[in-house]
C-alpha atoms as a PDB file:
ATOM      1  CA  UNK A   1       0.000   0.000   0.000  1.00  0.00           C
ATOM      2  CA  UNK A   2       1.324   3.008  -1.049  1.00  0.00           C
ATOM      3  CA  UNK A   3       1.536   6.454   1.535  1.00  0.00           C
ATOM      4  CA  UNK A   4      -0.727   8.904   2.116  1.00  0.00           C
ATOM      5  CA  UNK A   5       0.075  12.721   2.639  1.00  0.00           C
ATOM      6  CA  UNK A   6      -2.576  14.670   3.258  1.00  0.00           C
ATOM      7  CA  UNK A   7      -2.688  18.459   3.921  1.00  0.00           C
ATOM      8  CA  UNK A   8      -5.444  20.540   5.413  1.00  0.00           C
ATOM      9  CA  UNK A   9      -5.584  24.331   6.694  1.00  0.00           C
ATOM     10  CA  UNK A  10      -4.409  24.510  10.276  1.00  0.00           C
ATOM     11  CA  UNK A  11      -7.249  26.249  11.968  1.00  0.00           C
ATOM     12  CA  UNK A  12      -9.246  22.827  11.194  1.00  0.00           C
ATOM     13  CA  UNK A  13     -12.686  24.507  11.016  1.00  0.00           C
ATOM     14  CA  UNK A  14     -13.553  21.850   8.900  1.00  0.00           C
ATOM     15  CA  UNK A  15     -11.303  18.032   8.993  1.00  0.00           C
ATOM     16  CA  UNK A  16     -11.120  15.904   5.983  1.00  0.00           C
ATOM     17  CA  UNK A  17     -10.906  12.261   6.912  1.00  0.00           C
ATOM     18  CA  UNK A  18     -11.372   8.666   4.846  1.00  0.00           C
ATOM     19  CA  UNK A  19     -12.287   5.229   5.779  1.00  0.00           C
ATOM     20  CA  UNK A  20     -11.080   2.187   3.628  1.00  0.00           C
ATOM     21  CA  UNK A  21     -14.014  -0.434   3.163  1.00  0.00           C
ATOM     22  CA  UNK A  22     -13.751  -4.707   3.333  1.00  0.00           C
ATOM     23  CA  UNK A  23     -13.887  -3.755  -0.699  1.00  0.00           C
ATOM     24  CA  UNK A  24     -11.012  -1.776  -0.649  1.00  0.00           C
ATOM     25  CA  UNK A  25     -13.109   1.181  -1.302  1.00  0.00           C
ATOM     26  CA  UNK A  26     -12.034   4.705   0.108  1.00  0.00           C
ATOM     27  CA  UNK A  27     -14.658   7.203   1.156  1.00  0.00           C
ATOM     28  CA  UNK A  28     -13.505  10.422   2.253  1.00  0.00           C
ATOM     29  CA  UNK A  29     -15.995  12.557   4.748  1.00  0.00           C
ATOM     30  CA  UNK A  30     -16.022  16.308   5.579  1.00  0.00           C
ATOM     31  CA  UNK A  31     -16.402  17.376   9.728  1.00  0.00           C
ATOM     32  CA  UNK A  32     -17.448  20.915  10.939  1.00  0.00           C
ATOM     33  CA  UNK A  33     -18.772  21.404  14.191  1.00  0.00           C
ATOM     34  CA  UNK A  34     -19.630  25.066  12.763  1.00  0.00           C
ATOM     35  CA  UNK A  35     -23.576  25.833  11.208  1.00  0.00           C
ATOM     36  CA  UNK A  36     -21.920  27.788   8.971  1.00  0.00           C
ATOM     37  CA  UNK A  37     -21.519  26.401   5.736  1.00  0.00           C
ATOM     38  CA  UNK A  38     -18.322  25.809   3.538  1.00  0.00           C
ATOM     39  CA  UNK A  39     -17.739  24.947   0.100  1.00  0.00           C
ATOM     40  CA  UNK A  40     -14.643  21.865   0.127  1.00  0.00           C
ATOM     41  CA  UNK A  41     -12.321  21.580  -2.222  1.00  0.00           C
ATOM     42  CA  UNK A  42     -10.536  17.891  -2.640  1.00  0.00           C
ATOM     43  CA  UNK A  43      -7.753  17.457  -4.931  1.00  0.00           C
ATOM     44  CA  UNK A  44      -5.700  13.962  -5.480  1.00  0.00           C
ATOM     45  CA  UNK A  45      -2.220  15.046  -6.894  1.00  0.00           C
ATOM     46  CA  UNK A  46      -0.979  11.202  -6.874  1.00  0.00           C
ATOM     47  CA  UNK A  47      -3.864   8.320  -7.572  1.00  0.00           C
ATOM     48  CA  UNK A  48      -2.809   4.561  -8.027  1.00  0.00           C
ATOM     49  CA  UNK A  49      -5.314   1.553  -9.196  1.00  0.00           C
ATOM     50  CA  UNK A  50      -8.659   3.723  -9.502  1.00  0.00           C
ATOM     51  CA  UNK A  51     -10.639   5.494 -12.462  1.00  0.00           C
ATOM     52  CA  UNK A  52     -10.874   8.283 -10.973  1.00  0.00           C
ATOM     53  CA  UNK A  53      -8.126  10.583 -12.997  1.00  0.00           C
ATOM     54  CA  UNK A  54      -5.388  11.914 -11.464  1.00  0.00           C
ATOM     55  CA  UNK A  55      -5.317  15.366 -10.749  1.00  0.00           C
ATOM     56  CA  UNK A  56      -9.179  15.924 -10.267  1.00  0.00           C
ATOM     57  CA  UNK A  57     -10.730  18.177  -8.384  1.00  0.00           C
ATOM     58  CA  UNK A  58     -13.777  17.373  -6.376  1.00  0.00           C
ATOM     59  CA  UNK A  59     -15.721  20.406  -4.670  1.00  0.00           C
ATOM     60  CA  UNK A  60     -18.670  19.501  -2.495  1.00  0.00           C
ATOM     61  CA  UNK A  61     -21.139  21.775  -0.133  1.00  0.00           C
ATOM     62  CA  UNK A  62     -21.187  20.847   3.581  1.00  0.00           C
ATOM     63  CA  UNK A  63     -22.187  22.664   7.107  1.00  0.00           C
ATOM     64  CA  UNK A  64     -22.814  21.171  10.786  1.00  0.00           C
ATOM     65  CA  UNK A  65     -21.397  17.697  11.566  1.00  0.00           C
ATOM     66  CA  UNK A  66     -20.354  14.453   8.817  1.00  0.00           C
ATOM     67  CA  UNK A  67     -20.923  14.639   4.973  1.00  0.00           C
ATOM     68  CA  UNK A  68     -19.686  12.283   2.234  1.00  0.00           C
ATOM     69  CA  UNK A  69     -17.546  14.038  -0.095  1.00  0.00           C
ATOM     70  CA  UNK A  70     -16.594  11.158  -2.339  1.00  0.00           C
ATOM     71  CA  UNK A  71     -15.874   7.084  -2.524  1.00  0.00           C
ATOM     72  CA  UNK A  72     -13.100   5.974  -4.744  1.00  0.00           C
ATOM     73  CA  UNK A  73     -12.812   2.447  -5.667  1.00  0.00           C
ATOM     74  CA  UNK A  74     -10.602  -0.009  -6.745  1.00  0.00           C
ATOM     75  CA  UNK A  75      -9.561  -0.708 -10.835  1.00  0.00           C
ATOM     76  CA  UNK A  76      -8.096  -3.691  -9.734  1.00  0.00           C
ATOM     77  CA  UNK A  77      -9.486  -6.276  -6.679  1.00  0.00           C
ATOM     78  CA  UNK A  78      -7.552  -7.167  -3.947  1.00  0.00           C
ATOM     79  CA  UNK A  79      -4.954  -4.159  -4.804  1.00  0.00           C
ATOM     80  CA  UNK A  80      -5.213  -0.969  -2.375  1.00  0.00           C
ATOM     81  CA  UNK A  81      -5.785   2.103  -3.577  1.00  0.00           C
ATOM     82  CA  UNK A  82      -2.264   4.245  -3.420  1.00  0.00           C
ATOM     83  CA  UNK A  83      -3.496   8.156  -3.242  1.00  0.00           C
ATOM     84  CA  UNK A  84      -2.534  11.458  -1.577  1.00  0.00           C
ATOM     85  CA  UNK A  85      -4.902  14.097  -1.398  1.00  0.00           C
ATOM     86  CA  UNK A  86      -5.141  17.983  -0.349  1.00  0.00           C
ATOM     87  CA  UNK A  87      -8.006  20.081   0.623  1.00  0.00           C
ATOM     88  CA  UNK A  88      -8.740  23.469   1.569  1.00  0.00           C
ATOM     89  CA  UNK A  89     -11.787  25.673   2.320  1.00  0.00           C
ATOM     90  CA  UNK A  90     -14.079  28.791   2.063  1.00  0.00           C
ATOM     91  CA  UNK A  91     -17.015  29.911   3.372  1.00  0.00           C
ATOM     92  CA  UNK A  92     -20.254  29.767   1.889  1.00  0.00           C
ATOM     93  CA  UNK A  93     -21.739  27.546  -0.408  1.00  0.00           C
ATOM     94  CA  UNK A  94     -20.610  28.516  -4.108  1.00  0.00           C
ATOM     95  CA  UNK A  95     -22.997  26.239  -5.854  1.00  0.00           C
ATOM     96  CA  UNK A  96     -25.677  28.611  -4.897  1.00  0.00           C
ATOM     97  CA  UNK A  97     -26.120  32.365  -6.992  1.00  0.00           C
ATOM     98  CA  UNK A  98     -26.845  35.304  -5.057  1.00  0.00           C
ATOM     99  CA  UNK A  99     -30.182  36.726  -5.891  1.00  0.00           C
ATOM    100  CA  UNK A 100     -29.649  40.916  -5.107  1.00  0.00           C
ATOM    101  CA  UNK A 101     -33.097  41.621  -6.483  1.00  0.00           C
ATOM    102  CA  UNK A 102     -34.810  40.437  -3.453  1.00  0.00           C
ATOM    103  CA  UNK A 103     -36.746  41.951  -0.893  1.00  0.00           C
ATOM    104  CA  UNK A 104     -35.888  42.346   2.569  1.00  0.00           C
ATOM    105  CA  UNK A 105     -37.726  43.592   5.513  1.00  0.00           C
ATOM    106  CA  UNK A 106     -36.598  46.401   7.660  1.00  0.00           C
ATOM    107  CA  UNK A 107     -35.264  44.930  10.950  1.00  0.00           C
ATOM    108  CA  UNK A 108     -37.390  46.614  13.361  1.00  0.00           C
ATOM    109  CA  UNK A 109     -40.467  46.361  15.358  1.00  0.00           C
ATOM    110  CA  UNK A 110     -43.634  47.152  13.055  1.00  0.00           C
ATOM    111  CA  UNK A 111     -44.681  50.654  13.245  1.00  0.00           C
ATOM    112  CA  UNK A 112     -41.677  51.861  14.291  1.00  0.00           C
ATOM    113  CA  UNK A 113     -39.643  54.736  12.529  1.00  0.00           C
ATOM    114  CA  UNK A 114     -36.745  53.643  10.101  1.00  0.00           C
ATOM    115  CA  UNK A 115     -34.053  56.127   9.634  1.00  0.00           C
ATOM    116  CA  UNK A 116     -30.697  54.942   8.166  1.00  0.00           C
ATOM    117  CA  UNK A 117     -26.783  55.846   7.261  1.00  0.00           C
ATOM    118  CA  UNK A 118     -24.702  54.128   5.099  1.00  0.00           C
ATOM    119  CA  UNK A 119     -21.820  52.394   6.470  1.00  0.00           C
ATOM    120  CA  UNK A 120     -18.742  52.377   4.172  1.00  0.00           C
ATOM    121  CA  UNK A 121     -15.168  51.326   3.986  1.00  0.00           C
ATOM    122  CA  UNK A 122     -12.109  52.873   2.247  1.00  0.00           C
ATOM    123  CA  UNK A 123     -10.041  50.729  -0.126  1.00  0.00           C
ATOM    124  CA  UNK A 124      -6.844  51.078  -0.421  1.00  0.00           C
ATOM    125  CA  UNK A 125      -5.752  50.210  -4.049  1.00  0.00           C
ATOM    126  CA  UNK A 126      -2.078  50.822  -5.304  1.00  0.00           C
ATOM    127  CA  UNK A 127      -0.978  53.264  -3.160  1.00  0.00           C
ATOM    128  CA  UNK A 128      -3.653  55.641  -3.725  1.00  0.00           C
ATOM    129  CA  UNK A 129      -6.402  57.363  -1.920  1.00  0.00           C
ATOM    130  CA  UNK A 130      -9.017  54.225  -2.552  1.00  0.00           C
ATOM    131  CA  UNK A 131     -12.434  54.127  -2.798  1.00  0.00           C
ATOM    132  CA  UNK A 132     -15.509  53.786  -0.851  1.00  0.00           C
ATOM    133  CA  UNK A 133     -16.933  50.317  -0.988  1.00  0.00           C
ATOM    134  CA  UNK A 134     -20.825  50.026   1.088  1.00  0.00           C
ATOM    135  CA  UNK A 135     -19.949  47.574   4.389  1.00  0.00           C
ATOM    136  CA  UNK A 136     -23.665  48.113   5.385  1.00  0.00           C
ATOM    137  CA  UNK A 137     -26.281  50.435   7.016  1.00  0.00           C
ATOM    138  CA  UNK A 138     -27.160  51.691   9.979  1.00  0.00           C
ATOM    139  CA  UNK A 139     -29.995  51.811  12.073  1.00  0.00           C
ATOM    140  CA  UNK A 140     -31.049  53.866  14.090  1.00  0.00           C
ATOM    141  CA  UNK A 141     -32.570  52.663  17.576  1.00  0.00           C
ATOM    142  CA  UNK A 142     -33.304  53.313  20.653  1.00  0.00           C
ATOM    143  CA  UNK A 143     -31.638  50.925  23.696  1.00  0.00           C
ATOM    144  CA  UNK A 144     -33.589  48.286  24.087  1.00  0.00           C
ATOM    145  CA  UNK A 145     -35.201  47.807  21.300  1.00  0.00           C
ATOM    146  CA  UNK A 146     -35.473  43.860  19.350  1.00  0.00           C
ATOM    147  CA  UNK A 147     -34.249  43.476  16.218  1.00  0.00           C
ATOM    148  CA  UNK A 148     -36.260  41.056  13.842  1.00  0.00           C
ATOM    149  CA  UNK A 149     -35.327  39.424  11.011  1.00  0.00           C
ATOM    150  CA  UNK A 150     -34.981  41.154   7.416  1.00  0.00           C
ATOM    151  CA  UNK A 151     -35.451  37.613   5.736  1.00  0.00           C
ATOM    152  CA  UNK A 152     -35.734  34.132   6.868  1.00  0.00           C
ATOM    153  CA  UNK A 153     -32.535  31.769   6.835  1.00  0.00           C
ATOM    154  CA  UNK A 154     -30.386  29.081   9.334  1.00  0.00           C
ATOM    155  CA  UNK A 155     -28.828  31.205  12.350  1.00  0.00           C
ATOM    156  CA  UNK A 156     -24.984  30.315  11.519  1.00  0.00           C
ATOM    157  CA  UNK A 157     -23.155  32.240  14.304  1.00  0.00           C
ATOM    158  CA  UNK A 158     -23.875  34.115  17.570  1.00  0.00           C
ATOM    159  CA  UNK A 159     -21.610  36.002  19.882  1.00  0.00           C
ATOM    160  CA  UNK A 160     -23.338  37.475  22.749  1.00  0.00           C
ATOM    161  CA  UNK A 161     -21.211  38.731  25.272  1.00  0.00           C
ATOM    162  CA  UNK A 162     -18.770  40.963  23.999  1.00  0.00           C
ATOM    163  CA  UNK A 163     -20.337  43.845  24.184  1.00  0.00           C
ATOM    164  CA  UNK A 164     -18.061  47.398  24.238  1.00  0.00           C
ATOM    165  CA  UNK A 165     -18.521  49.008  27.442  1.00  0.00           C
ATOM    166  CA  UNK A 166     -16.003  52.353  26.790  1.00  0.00           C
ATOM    167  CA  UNK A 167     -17.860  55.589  26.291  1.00  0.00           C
ATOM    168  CA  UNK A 168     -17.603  57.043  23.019  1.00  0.00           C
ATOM    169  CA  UNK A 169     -16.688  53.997  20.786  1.00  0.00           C
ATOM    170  CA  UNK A 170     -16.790  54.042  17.119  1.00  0.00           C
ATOM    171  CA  UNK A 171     -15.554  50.358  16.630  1.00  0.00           C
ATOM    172  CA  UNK A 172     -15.359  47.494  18.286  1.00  0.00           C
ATOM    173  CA  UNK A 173     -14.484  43.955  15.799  1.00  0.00           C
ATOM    174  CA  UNK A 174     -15.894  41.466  18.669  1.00  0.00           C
ATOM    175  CA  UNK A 175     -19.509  43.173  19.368  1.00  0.00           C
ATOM    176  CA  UNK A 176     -21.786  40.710  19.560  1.00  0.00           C
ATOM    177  CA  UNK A 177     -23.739  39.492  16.286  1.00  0.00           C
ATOM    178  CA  UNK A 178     -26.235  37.035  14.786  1.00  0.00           C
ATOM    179  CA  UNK A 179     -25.045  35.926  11.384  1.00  0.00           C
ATOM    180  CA  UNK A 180     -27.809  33.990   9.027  1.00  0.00           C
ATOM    181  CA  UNK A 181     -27.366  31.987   6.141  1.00  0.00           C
ATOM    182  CA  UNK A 182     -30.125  32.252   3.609  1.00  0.00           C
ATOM    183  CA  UNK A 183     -31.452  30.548   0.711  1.00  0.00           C
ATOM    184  CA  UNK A 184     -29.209  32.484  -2.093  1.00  0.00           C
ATOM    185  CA  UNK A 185     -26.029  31.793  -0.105  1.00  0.00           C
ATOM    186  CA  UNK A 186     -26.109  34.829   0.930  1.00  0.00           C
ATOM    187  CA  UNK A 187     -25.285  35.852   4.777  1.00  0.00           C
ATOM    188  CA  UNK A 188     -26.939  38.897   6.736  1.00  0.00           C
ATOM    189  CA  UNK A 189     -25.092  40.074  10.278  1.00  0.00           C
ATOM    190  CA  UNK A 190     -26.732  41.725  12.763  1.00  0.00           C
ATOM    191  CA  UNK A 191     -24.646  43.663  15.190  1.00  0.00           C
ATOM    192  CA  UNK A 192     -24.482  45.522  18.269  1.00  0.00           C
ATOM    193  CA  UNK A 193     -26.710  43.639  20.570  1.00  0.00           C
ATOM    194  CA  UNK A 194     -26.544  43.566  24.639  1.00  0.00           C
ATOM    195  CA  UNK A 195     -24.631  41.445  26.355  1.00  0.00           C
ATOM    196  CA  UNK A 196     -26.866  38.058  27.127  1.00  0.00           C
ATOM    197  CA  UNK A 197     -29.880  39.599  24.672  1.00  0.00           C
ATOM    198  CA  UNK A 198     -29.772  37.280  21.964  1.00  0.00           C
ATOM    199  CA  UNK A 199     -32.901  35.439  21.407  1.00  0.00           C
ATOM    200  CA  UNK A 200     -31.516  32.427  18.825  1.00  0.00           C
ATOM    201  CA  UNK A 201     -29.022  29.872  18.533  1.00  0.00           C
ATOM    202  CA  UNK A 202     -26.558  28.391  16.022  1.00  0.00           C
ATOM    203  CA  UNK A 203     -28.809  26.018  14.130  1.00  0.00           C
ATOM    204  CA  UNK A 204     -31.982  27.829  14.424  1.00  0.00           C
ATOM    205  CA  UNK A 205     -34.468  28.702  11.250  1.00  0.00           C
ATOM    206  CA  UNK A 206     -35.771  31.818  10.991  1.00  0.00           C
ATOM    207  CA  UNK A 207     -38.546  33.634   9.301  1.00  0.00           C
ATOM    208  CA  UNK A 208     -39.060  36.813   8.436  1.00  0.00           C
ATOM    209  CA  UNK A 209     -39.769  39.720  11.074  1.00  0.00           C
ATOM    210  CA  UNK A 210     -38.668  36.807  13.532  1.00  0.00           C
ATOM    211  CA  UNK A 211     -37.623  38.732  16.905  1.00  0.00           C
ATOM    212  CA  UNK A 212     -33.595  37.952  17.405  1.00  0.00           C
ATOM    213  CA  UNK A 213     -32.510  39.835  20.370  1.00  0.00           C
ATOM    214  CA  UNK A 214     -32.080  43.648  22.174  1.00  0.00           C
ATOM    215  CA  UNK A 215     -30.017  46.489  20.423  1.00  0.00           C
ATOM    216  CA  UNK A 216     -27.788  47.513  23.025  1.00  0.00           C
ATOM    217  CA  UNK A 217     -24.830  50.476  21.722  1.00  0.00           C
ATOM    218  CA  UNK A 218     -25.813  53.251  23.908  1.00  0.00           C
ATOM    219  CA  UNK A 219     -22.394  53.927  24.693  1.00  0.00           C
ATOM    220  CA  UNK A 220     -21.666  54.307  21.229  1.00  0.00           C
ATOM    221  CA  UNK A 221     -20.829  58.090  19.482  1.00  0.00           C
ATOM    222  CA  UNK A 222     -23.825  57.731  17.220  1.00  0.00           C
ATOM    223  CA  UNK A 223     -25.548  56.440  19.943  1.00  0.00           C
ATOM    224  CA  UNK A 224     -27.683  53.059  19.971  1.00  0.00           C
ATOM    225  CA  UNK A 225     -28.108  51.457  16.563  1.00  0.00           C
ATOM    226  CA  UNK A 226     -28.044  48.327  14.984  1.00  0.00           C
ATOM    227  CA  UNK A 227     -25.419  47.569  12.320  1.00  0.00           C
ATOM    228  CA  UNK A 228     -26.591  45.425   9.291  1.00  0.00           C
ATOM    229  CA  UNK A 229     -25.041  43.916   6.188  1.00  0.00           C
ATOM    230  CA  UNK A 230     -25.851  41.588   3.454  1.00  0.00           C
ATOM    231  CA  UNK A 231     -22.756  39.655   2.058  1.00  0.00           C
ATOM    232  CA  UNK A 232     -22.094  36.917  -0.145  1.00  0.00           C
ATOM    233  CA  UNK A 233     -18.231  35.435  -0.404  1.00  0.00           C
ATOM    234  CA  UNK A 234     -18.990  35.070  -4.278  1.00  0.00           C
ATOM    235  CA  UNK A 235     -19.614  38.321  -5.042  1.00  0.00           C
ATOM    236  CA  UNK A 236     -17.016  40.506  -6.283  1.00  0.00           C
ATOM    237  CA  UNK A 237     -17.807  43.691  -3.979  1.00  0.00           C
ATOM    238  CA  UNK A 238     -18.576  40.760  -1.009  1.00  0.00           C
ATOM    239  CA  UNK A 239     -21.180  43.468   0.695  1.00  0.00           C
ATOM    240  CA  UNK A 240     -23.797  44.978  -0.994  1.00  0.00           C
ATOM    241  CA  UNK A 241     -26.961  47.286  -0.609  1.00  0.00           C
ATOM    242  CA  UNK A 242     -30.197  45.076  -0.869  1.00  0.00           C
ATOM    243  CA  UNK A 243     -33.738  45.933  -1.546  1.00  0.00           C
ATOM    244  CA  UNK A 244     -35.974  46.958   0.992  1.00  0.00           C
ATOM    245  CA  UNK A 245     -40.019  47.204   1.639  1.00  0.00           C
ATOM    246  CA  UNK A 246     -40.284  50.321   1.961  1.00  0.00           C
ATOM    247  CA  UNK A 247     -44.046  51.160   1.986  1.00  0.00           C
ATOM    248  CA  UNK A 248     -47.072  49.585   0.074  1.00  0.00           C
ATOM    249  CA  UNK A 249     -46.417  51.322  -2.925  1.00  0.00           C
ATOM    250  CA  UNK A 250     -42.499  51.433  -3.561  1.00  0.00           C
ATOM    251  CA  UNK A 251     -39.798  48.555  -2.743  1.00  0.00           C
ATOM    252  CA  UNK A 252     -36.081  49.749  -2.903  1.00  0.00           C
ATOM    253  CA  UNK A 253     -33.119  51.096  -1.686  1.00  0.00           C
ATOM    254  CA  UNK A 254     -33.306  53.494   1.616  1.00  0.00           C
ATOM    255  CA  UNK A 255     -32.470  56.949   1.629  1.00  0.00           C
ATOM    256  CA  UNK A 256     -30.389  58.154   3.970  1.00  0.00           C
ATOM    257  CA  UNK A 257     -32.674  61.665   4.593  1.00  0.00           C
ATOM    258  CA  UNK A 258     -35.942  59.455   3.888  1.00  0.00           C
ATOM    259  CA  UNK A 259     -37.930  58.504   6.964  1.00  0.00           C
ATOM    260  CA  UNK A 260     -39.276  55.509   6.694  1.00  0.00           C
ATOM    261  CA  UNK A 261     -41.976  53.047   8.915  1.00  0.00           C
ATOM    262  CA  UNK A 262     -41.299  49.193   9.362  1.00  0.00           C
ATOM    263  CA  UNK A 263     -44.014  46.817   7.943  1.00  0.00           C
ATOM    264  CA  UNK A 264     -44.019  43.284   7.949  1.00  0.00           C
ATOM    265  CA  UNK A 265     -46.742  42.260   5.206  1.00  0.00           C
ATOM    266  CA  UNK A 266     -47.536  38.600   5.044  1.00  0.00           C
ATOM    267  CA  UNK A 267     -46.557  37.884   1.704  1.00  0.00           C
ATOM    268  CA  UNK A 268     -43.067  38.958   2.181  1.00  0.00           C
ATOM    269  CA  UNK A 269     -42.865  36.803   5.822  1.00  0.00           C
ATOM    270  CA  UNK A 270     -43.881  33.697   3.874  1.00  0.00           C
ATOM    271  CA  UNK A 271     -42.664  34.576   0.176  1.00  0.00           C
ATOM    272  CA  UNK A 272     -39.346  32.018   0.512  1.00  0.00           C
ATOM    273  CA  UNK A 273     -41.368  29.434   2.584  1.00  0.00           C
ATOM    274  CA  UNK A 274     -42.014  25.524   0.948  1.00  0.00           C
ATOM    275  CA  UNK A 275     -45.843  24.980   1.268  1.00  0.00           C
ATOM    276  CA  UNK A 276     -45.879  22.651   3.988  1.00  0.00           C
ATOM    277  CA  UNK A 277     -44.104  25.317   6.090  1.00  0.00           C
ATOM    278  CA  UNK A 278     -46.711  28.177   4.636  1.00  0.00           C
ATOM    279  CA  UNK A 279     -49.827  25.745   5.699  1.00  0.00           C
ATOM    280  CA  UNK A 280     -47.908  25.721   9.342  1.00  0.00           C
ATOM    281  CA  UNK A 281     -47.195  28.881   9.479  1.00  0.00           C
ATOM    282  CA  UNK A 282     -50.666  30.484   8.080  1.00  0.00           C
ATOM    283  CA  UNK A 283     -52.758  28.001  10.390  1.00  0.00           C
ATOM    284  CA  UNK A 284     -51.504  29.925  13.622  1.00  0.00           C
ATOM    285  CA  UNK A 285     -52.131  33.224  12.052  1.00  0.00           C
END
């Protein structure tokens, strides 16, 4: 039997293992104990006494606990397969296309007033002054307020108690979050929550106008507000600005000197739902 070598990143998110069979079959499996999902990427530079061609590259979709990513099987019987293999990985599912024409909800409590800002970043390209590129928007809120979902999706990462306590902050990489995974492949992070005020866990599903936890941020310059993006690893500009409901008559993009007020209209909660879930979910309305 000829040696294997295999070579993985080293903060082992995600572990690539195989198992041999009584058939002299080799099955290679994915492990993350993370909801978030990853695309894998498996590549055999050496492969002895098997079809499969040397050199191929097999990329497979996997989140939270074992998944299959391929069996490889014998040419010849009684002979062992003789392989090496590498793998590396990103987040998000790549298989999926990001669909920037849909409709979110605002993230507050119906009836309440929306105002926003427009959170940006400055790229530094060459040397040069950069460019703005959108991170997200702001909303503003008043302490204590819950923060509901913009659009239904798996709950993929929480971090509740990291919350800044220094007067006067601008920025703060830790604050606590809630990170969802939706449909598209997209992700949405909510930030800026209190300490212990987080409603949902890792694993959780989510529906639209869904309540997720209390805005903390008082402390904060601009005073309490909830920080939002919408990002997708595929997309060239990673963050961008998604649509909104804005009011019966108009969906879009928020202005920063428009005021606007939060609905939650049925069809847009249950627009992404399968039916059995819509039956469910309209029988306890």
């Amino acid at each position: 039997m000829l040696p294997v070598l295999a070579v993985a990143q080293s903060d082992k998110v995600v572990e690539v293992t195989y198992e041999r069979s009584d058939k002299g079959e080799v099955t290679f499996y994915a492990t993350t104990d993370s909801h978030t999902p990853y695309t894998v990427t498996l590549s055999f530079p050496r492969l002895n006494n098997t079809s499969y061609p040397e050199g191929s590259i097999h990329e497979t979709f996997i989140h939270f606990g074992k998944t299959r990513l391929l069996t490889l099987r014998p040419s010849t019987e009684n002979v062992s397969i003789g392989f090496s293999y590498r793998y590396t990985y990103r987040k998000g599912n790549f298989f999926l296309k990001a669909d920037t024409n849909f409709v979110y909800l605002f993230p507050l409590a119906e009836g309440k007033t929306v105002r926003v800002n427009r959170m940006y970043s400055l790229d530094r390209i060459l040397g040069k002054e950069g460019q703005k590129r959108l991170t997200g928007l702001a909303f503003h809120t008043t302490a204590g307020d819950t923060i509901f979902a913009a659009r239904g999706g798996e709950v993929t990462e929480v971090n509740d108690n990291s919350a800044s306590t220094s007067e006067g902050t601008s920025f703060q990489a830790t604050e606590n979050h809630v990170e969802v995974f939706h449909k598209d492949g997209t992700f949405a992070r909510y930030k800026l929550f209190r300490d212990g005020g987080i409603f949902v866990s890792p694993g959780d599903e989510v529906i639209p106008g869904q309540p997720l936890g209390i805005i903390g941020g008082e402390n904060y310059k601009q005073g309490s507000h909830l920080r939002f993006s919408v990002y997708c690893p595929d997309l060239k500009d990673y963050s961008y600005m998604p649509d909104f409901y804005l009011s019966p008559e108009k969906t879009g993009k928020p202005e920063e000197r428009e005021i606007y007020v939060s609905e939650h209209p049925l069809p847009f909660v249950i627009q992404e739902m399968g039916k059995k879930a819509k039956k469910k979910f309209l029988s306890k309305e």
